[in-house]
N, C-alpha and C. Protein backbone atom coordinates (compact mmCIF):
# COMPACT_ATOMS: atom_id res chain seq x y z
N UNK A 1 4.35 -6.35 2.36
CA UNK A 1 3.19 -5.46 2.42
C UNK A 1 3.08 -4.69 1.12
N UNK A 2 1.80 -4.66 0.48
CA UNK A 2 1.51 -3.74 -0.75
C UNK A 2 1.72 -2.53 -0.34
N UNK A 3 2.56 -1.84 -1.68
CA UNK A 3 2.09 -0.35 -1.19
C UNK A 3 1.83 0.05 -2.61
N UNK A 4 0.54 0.57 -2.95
CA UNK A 4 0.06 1.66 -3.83
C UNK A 4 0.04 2.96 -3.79
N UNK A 5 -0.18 3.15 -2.25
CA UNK A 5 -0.76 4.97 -1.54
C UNK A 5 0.26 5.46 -2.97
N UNK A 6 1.64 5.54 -3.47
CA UNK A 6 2.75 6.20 -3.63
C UNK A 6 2.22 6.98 -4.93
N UNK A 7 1.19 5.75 -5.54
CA UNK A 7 0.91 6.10 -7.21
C UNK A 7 -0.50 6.98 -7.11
N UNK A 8 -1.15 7.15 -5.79
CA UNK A 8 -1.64 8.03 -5.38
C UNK A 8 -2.25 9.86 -5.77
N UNK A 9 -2.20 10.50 -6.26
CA UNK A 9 -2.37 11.72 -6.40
C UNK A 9 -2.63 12.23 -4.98
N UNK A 10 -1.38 13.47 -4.58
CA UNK A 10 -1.82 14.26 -3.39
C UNK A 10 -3.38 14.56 -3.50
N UNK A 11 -4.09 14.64 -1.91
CA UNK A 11 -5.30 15.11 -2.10
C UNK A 11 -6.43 13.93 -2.17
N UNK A 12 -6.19 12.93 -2.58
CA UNK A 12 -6.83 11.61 -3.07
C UNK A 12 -6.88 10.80 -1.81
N UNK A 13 -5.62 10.61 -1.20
CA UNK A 13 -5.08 9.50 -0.24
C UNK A 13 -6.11 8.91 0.34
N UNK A 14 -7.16 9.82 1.64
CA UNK A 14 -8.45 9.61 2.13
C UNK A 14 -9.39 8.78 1.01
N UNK A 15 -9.70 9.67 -0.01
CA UNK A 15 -10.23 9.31 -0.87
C UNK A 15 -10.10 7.45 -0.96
N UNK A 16 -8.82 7.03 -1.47
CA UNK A 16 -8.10 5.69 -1.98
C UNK A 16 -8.62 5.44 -0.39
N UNK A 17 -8.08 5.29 0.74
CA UNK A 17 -8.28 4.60 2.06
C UNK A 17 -9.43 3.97 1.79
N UNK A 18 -10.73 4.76 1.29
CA UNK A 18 -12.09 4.25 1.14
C UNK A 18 -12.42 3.39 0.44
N UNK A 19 -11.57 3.34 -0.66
CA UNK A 19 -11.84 2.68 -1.32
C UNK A 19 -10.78 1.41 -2.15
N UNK A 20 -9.59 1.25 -0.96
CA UNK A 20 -8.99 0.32 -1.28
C UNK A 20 -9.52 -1.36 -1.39
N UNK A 21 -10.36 -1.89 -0.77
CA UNK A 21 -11.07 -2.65 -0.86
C UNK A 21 -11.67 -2.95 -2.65
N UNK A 22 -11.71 -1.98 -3.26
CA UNK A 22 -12.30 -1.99 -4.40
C UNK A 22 -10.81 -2.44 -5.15
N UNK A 23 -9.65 -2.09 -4.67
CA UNK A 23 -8.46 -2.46 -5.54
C UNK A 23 -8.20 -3.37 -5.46
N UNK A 24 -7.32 -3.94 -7.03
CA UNK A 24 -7.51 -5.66 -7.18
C UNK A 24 -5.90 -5.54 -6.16
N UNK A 25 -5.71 -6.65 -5.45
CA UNK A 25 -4.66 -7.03 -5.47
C UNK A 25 -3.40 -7.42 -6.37
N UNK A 26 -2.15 -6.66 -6.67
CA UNK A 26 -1.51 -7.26 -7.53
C UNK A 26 -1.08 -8.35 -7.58
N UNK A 27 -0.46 -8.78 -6.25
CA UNK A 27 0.06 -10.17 -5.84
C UNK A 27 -1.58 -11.45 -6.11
N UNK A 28 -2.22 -10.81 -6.06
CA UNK A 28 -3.38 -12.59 -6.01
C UNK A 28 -3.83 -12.16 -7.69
N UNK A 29 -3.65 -10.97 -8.34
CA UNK A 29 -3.38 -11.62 -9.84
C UNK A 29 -2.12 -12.04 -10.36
N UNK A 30 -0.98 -12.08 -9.62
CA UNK A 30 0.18 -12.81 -10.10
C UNK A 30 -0.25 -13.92 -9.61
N UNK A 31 -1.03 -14.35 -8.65
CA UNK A 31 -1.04 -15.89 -7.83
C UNK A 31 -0.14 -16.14 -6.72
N UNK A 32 -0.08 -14.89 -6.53
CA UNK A 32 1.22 -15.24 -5.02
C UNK A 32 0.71 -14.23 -3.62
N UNK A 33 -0.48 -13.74 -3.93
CA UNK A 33 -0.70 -13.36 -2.91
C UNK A 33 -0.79 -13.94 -0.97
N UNK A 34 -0.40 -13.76 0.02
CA UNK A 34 -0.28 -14.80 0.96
C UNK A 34 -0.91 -14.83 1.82
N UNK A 35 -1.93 -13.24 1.96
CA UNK A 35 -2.07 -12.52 3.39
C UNK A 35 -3.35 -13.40 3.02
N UNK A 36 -4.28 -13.75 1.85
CA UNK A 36 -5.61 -14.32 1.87
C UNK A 36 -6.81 -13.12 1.91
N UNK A 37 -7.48 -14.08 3.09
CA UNK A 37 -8.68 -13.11 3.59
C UNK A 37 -8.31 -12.25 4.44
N UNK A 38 -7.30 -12.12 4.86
CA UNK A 38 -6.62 -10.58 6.11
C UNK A 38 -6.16 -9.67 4.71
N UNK A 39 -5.86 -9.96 3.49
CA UNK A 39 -5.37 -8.77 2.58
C UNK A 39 -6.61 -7.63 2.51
N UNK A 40 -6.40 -6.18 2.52
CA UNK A 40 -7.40 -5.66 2.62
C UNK A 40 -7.46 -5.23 1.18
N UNK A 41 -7.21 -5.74 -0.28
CA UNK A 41 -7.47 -5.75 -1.43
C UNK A 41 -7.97 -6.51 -2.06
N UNK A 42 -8.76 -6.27 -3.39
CA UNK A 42 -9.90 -7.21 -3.66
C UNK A 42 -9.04 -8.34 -4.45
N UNK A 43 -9.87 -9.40 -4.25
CA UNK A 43 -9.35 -10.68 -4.91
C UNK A 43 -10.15 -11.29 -5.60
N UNK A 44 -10.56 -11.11 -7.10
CA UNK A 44 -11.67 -11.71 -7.67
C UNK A 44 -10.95 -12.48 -8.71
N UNK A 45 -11.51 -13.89 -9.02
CA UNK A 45 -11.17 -14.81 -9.57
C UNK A 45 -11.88 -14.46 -10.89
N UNK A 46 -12.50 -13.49 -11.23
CA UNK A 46 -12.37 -13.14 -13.05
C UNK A 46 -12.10 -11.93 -13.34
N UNK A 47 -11.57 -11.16 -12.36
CA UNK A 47 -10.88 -10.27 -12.38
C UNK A 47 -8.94 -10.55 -13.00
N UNK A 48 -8.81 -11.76 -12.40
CA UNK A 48 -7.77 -12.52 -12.47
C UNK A 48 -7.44 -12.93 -13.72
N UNK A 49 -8.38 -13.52 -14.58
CA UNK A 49 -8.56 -13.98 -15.52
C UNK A 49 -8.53 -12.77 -17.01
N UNK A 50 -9.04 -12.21 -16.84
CA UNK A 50 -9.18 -10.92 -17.79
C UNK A 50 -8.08 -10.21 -18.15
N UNK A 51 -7.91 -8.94 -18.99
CA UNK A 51 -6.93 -7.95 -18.93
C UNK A 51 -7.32 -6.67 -19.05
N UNK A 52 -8.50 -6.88 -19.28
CA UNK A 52 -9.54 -5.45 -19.55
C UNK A 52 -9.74 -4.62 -18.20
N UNK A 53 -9.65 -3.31 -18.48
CA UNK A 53 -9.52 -2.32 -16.91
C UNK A 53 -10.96 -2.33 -17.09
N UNK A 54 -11.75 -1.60 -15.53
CA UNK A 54 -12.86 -1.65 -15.90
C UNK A 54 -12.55 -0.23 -16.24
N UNK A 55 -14.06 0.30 -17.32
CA UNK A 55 -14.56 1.34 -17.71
C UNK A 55 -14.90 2.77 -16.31
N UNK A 56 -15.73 2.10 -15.36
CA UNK A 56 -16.36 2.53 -14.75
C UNK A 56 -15.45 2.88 -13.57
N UNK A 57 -14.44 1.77 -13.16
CA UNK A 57 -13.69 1.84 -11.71
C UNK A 57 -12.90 3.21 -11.88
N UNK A 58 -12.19 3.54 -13.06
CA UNK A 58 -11.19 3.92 -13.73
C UNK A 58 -12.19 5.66 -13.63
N UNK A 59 -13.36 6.13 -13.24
CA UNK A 59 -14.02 7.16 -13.55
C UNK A 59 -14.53 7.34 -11.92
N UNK A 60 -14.46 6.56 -11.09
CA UNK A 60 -14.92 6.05 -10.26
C UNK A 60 -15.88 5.96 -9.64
N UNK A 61 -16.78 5.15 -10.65
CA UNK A 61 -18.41 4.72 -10.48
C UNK A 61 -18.60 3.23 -10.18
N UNK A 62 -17.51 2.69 -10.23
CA UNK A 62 -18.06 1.27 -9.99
C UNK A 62 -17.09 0.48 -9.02
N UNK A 63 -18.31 0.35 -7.79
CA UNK A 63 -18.03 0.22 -6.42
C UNK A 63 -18.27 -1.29 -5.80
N UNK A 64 -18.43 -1.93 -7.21
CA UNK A 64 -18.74 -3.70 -7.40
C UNK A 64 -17.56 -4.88 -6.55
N UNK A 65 -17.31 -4.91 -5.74
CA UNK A 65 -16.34 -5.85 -5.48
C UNK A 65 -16.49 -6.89 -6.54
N UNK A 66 -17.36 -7.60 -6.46
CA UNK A 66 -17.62 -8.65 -7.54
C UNK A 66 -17.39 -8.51 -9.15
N UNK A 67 -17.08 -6.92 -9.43
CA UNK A 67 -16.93 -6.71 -10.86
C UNK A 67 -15.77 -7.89 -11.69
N UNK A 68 -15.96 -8.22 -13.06
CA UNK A 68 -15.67 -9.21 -13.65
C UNK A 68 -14.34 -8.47 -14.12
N UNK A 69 -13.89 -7.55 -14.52
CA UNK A 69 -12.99 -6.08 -14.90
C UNK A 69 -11.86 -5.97 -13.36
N UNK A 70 -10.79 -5.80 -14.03
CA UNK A 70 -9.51 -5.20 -13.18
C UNK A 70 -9.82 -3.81 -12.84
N UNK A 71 -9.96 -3.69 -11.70
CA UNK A 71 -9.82 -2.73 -11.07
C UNK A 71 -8.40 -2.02 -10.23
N UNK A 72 -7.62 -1.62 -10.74
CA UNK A 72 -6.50 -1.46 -10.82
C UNK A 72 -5.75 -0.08 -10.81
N UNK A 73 -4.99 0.19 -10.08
CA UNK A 73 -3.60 1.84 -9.62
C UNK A 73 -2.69 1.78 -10.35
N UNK A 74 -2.49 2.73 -11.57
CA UNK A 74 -1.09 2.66 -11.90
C UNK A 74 0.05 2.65 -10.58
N UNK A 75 1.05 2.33 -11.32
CA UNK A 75 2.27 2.16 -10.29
C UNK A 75 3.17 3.18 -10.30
């Protein structure tokens, strides 16, 4: 099981719940993710590809599942 909540900021947590869906999965950009379509983190195949954070996720304006940009939690 992923856990991010940790890298979290108190105060946020709710916040992140909402919007975990928007977070890339780490495991399906290593390629080993297993859970699939039950993972409740995003899995985009040029998200995968890239290394660039997005601009926007990172401020948190961009609510794109489909964004081409890593959307990504420090650890």
């Amino acid at each position: 099981m992923q856990v991010f909540y940790k890298s979290i900021p108190k105060g946020y947590y709710n916040i992140w719940l909402e919007m975990k869906n928007l977070v890339d999965c780490r495991y399906f950009l290593n390629y080993v993710c297993e859970m699939g379509k039950k993972c409740p983190y995003r899995h985009c195949e040029q998200a995968r590809i890239t290394h660039i954070e997005c601009p926007r996720f990172v401020q948190r304006k961009c609510n794109a599942i489909t964004c081409r940009f890593r959307h990504t939690v420090d650890k």
